[in-house]
Protein backbone atom coordinates (compact mmCIF):
# COMPACT_ATOMS: atom_id res chain seq x y z
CA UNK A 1 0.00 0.00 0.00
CA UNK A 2 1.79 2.89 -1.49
CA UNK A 3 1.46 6.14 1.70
CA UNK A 4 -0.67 8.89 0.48
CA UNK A 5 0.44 12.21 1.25
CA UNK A 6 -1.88 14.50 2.09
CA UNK A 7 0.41 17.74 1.87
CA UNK A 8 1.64 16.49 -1.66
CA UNK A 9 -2.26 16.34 -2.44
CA UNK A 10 -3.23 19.98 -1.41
CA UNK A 11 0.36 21.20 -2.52
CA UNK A 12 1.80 22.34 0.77
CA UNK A 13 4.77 21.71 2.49
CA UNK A 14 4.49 20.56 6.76
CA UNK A 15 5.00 24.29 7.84
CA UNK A 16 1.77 25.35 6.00
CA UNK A 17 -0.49 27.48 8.19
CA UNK A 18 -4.36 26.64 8.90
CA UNK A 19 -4.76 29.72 6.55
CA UNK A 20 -2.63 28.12 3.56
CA UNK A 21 -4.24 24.54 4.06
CA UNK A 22 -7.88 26.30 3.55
CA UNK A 23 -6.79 28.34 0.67
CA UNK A 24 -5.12 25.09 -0.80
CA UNK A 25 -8.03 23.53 -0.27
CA UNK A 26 -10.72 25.72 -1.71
CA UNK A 27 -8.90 26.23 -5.06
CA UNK A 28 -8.40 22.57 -5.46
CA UNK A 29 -12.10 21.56 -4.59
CA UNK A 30 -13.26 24.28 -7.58
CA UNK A 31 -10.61 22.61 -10.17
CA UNK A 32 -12.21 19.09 -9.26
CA UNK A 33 -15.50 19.86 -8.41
CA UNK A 34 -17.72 17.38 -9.85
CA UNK A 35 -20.32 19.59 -11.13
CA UNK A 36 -17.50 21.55 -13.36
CA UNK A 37 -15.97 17.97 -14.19
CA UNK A 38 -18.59 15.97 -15.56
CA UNK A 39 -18.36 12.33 -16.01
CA UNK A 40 -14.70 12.89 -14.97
CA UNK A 41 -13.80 9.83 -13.36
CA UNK A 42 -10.22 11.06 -12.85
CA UNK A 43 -11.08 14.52 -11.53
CA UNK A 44 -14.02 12.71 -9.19
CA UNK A 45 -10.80 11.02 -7.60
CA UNK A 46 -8.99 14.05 -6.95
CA UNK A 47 -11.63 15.39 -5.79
CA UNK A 48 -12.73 12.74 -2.75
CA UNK A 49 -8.31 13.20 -2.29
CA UNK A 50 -8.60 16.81 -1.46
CA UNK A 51 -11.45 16.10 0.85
CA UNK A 52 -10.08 13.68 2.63
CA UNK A 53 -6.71 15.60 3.01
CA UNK A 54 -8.64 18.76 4.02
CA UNK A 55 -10.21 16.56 6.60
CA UNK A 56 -7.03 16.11 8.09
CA UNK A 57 -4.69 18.59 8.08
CA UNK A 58 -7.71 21.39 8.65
CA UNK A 59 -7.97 20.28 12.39
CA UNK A 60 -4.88 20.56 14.35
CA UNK A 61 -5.23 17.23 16.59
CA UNK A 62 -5.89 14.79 13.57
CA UNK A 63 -2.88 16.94 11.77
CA UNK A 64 -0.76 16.07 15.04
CA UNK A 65 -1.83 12.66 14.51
CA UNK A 66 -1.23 12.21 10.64
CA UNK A 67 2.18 13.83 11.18
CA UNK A 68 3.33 11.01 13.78
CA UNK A 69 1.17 8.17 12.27
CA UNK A 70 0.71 8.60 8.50
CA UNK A 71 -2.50 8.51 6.73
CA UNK A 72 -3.52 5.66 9.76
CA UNK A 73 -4.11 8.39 12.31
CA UNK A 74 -7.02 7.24 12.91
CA UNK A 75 -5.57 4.10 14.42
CA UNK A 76 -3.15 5.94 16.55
CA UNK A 77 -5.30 5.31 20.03
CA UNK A 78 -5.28 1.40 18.86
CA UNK A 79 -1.85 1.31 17.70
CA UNK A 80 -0.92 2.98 21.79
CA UNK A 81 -2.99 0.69 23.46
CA UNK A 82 -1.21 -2.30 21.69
CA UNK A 83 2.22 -1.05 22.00
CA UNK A 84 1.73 -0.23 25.76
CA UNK A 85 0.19 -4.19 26.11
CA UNK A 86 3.13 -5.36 24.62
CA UNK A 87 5.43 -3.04 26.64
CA UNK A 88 3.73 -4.30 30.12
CA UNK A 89 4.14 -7.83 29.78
CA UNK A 90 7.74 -7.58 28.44
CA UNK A 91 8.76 -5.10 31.41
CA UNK A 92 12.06 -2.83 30.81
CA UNK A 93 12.15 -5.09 26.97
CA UNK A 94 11.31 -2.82 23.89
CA UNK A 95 7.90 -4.39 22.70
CA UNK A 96 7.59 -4.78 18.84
CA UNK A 97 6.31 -1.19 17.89
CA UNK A 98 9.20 0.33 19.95
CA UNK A 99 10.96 1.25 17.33
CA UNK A 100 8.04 3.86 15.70
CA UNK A 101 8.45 6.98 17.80
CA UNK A 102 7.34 9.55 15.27
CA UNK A 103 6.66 9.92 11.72
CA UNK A 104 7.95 11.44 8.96
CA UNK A 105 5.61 11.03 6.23
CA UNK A 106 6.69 8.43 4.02
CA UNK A 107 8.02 4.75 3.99
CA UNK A 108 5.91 1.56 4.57
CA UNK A 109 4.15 3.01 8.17
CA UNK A 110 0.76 2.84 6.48
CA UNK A 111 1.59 -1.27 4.97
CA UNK A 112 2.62 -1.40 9.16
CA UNK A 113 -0.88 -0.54 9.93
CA UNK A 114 -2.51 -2.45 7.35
CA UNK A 115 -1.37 -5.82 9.14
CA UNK A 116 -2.22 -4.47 12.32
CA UNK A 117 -5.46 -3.42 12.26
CA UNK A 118 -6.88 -5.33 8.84
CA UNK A 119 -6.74 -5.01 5.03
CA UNK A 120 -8.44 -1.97 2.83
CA UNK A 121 -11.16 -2.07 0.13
CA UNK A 122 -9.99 -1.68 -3.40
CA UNK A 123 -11.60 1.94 -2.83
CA UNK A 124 -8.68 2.92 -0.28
CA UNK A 125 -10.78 3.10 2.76
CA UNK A 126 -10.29 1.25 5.80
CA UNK A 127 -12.52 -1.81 6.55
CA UNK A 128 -13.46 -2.31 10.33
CA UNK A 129 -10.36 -2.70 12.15
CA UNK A 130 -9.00 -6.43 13.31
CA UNK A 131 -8.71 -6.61 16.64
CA UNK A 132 -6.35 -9.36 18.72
CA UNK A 133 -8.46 -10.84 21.75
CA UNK A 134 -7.99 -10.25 25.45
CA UNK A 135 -5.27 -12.18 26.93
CA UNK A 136 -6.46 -14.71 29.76
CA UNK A 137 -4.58 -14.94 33.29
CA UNK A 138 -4.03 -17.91 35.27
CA UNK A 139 -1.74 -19.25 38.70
CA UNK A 140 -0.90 -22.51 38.95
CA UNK A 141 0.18 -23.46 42.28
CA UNK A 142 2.36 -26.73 42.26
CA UNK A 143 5.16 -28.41 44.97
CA UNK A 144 8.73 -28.57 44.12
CA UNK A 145 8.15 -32.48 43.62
CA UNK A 146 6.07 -31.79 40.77
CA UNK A 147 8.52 -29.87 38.43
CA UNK A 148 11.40 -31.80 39.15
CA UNK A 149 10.49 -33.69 35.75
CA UNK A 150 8.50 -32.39 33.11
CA UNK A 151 4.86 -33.42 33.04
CA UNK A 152 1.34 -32.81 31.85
CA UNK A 153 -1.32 -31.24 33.80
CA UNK A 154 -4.67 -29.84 32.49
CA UNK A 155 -6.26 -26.64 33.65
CA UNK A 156 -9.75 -25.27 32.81
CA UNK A 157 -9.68 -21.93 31.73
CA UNK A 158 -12.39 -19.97 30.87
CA UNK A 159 -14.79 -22.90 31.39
CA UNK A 160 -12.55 -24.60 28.69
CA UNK A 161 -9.94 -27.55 29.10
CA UNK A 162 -6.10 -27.27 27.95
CA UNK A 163 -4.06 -29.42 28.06
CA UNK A 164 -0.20 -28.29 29.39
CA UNK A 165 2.90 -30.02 29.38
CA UNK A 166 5.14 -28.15 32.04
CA UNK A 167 8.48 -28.32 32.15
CA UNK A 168 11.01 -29.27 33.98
CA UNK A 169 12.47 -26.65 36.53
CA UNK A 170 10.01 -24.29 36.34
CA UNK A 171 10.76 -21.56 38.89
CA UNK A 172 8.50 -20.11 41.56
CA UNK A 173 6.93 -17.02 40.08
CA UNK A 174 8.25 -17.23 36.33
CA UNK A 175 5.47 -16.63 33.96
CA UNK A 176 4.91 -18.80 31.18
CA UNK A 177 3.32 -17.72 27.83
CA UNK A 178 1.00 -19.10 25.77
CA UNK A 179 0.60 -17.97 22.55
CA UNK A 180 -3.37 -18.14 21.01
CA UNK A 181 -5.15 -19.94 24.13
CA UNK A 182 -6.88 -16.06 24.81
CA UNK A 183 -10.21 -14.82 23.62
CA UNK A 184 -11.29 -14.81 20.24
CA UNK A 185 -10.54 -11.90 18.23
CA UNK A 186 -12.47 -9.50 16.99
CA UNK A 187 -13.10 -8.67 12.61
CA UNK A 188 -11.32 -11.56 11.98
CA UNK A 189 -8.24 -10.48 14.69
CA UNK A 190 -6.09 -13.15 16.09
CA UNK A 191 -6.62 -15.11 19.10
CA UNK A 192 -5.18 -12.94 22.31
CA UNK A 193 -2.54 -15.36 24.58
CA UNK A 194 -2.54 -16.87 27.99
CA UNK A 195 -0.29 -16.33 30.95
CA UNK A 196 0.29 -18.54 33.48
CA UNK A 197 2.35 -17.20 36.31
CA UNK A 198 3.38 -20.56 38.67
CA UNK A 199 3.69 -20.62 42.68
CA UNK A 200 6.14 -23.55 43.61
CA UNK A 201 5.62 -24.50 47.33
CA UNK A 202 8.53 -26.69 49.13
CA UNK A 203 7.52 -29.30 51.19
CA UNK A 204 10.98 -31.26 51.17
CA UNK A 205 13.39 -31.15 53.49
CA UNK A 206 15.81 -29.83 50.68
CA UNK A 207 16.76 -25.48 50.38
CA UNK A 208 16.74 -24.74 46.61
CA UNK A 209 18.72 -21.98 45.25
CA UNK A 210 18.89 -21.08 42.10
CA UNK A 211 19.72 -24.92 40.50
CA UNK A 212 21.06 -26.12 43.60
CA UNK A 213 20.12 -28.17 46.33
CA UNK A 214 21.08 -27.72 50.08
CA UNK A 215 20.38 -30.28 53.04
CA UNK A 216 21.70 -31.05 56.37
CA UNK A 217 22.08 -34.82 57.17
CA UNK A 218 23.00 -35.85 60.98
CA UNK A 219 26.64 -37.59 61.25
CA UNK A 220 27.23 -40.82 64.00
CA UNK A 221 29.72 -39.31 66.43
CA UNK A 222 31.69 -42.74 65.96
CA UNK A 223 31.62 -42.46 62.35
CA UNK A 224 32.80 -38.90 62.19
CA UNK A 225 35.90 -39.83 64.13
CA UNK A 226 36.46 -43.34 62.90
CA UNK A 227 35.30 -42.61 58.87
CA UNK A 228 33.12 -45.69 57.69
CA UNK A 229 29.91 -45.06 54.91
CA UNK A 230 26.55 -43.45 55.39
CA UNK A 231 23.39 -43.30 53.44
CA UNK A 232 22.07 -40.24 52.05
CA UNK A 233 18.57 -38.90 50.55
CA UNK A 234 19.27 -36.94 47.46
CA UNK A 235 15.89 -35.73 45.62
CA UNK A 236 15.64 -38.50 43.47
CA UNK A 237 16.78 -41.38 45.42
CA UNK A 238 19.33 -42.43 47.88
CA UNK A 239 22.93 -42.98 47.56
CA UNK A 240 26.17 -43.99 49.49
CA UNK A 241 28.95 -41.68 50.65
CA UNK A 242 32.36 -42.71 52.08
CA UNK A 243 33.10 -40.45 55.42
CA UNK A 244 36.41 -39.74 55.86
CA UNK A 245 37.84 -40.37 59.61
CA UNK A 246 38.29 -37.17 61.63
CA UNK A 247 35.53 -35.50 59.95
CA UNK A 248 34.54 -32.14 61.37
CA UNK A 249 31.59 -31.03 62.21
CA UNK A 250 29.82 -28.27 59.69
CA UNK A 251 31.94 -29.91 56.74
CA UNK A 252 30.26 -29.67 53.37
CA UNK A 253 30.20 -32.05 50.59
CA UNK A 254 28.99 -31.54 47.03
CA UNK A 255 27.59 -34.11 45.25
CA UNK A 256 27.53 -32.91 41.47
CA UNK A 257 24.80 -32.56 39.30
CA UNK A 258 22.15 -33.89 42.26
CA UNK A 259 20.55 -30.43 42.11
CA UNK A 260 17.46 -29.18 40.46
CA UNK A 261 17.04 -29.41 36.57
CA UNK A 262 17.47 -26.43 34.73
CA UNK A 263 14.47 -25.01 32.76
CA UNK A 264 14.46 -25.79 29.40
CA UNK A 265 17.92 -27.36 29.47
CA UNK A 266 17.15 -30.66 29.08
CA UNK A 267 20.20 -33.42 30.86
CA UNK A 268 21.57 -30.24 32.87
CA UNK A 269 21.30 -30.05 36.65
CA UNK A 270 22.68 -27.95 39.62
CA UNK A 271 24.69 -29.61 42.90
CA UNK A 272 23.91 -30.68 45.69
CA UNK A 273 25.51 -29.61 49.29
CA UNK A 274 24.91 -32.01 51.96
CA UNK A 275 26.15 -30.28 55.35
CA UNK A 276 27.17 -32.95 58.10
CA UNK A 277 25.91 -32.48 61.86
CA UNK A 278 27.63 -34.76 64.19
CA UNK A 279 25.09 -35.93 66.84
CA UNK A 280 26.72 -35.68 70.55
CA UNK A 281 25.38 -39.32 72.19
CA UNK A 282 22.93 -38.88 75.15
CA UNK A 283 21.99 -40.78 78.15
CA UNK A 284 25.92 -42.70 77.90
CA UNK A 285 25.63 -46.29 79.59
CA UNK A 286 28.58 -46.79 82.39
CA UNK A 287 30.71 -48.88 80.31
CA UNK A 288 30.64 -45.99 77.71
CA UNK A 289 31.29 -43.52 80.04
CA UNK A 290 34.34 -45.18 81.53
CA UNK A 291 35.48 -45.57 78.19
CA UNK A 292 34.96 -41.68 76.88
CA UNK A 293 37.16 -40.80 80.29
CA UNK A 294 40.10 -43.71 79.39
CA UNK A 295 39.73 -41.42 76.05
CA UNK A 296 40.05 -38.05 77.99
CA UNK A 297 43.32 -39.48 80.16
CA UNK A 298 44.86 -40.84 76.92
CA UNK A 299 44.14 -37.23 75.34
CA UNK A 300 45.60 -35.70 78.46
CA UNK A 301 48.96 -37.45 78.57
C-alpha cells in the first residue's frame, strides 16, 4: 500500500499554516469539483483526495496525529494501546512497535498498519479494524516435587480444558506464555494469549537456590571420628557416601549434578551440598562412660 500524502495532495509543504491549508483547499475543490468535471472519473478522484486531506490537516489534533502516524491516524489510540500491552508484559524489553516513535511522512508506516489493524477495500478506505483478543490470566500453584520432571497437567480456563505439558524446573513465580489460548478476536483479529504465572511450594526437606540443592544430614559421632559409609537422601533417590575419619563437624560435601534441573535445558542439573551435623550421644551407659574418660586421660597425657 503505497502512503498517500496528504500535503503532496493539497500542494503544501508541513509548515503550511491553517490559513494556507484552507486556501489550498478551496482552489483545489473548484478545479475538481464534480459539477464543473462531468463524467470525470479522474477529476471525481482528486476530488474525494482533497477532501479527505482537508479533513485532516484542517484540524490541528488529527494533523498532530497524521504527522506522527501517517495517513492511519485514525488508528493511533489502537496502535498505543497495543504497543503499551506489549510493553507491560515484556517489562524494561522494547515491545515490537518500539521502534516507531514519530513519523515522517513516508516509507511503509501505512503497509505497518494495514497488518495491524486489517486489510483496505480496493476503494482505499479502511474496513473495520482487526482486533487481537484479550489475553487470559491464570496461577498454577504446584510443589517442588512436581517440576522436578517435566509433566502434563490440564487446567480449565475460561470454562474450557487445555491441556499443558510443564516443564522441567520451572521456577517459583516465572510466567509462562501461551501464545493463542486467549479470547477470540475481533473482525477476523487473532486469538489474544494466555499467561500462566506458577507458585512452587517446598515441602521437602531440601533449600533450593537457584539450580542447587542444600540439606543437612546428621553424622554418628563414631563415624565422624572413625570414617566408615553413610546413606544419604538426594531428591531423586538415595545414595552412598564414604566419610572420611576425623571428619569435622559443619563440613560440606557436594555431590555434582544432584541439584534441580534447569528449565528448558534438558540433561543439565545444579549440585547438591549435603552439610554434616555430628550428633553428641545422650543418656551414655557406664561402660561408655568409663570408656569416653580412658579417652580423655589418653588425650591428656
Amino acid at each position: 500500500m503505497a502512503f498517500i500524502d496528504y500535503y503532496k495532495i493539497l500542494g503544501i509543504d508541513k509548515s503550511a499554516t491553517e490559513a494556507e491549508v484552507k486556501k489550498a483547499f478551496r482552489k483545489l475543490a473548484r478545479k475538481y469539483h464534480p459539477d464543473l468535471n462531468p463524467n470525470d472519473k479522474e477529476a471525481e478522484q482528486k476530488f474525494k483526495e482533497v477532501n479527505e486531506a482537508n479533513e485532516v490537516l484542517s484540524h490541528p489534533e488529527n494533523r498532530k496525529k497524521y504527522d506522527q502516524y501517517g495517513e492511519d491516524w485514525k488508528h493511533s489510540e489502537e496502535f498505543e494501546k497495543s504497543r503499551q500491552q506489549q510493553q507491560s508484559r515484556r517489562g524494561s524489553q522494547q515491545g515490537d512497535f518500539g521502534g516507531f516513535g514519530g513519523f515522517s511522512g513516508g516509507g511503509d508506516f501505512s503497509d505497518f498498519f494495514e497488518s495491524m489493524f486489517g486489510g483496505r477495500s480496493a476503494g482505499g478506505r479502511n474496513r473495520t479494524a482487526a482486533t487481537k483478543g484479550g489475553d487470559y490470566n491464570a496461577e498454577l500453584s504446584l510443589d517442588l516435587k512436581d517440576v522436578y520432571t517435566t509433566h502434563k497437567r490440564e487446567l480449565t480456563i475460561n470454562g474450557k480444558k487445555i491441556r499443558l505439558t510443564i516443564p522441567a524446573g520451572v521456577e517459583n513465580g516465572q510466567v509462562i506464555k501461551i501464545s493463542g489460548m486467549g479470547a477470540e478476536g475481533l473482525n477476523g483479529g487473532p486469538k489474544g494469549d494466555l499467561y500462566i504465572t506458577f507458585t512452587i511450594e517446598n515441602h521437602t526437606k531440601f533449600k533450593l537456590d537457584k539450580h542447587n540443592l542444600y540439606s543437612t544430614v546428621d553424622l554418628d559421632l563414631y563415624i565422624a571420628i572413625l570414617g566408615g559409609e553413610i546413606t544419604v537422601d538426594t531428591f531423586d533417590g538415595k545414595v552412598k557416601l564414604k566419610v572420611m575419619p576425623g571428619t569435622q563437624n559443619g563440613t560440606k560435601v557436594k555431590l555434582k549434578g544432584k541439584g534441580f534441573p534447569v528449565y528448558k535445558k534438558e540433561g543439565h542439573f545444579g549440585d547438591l551440598y549435603i552439610t554434616y551435623q555430628i550428633v553428641i550421644p545422650k543418656n551414655l551407659s557406664e561402660k561408655e562412660k568409663e570408656l569416653f574418660e580412658e579417652l580423655a586421660k589418653l588425650k591428656k597425657a
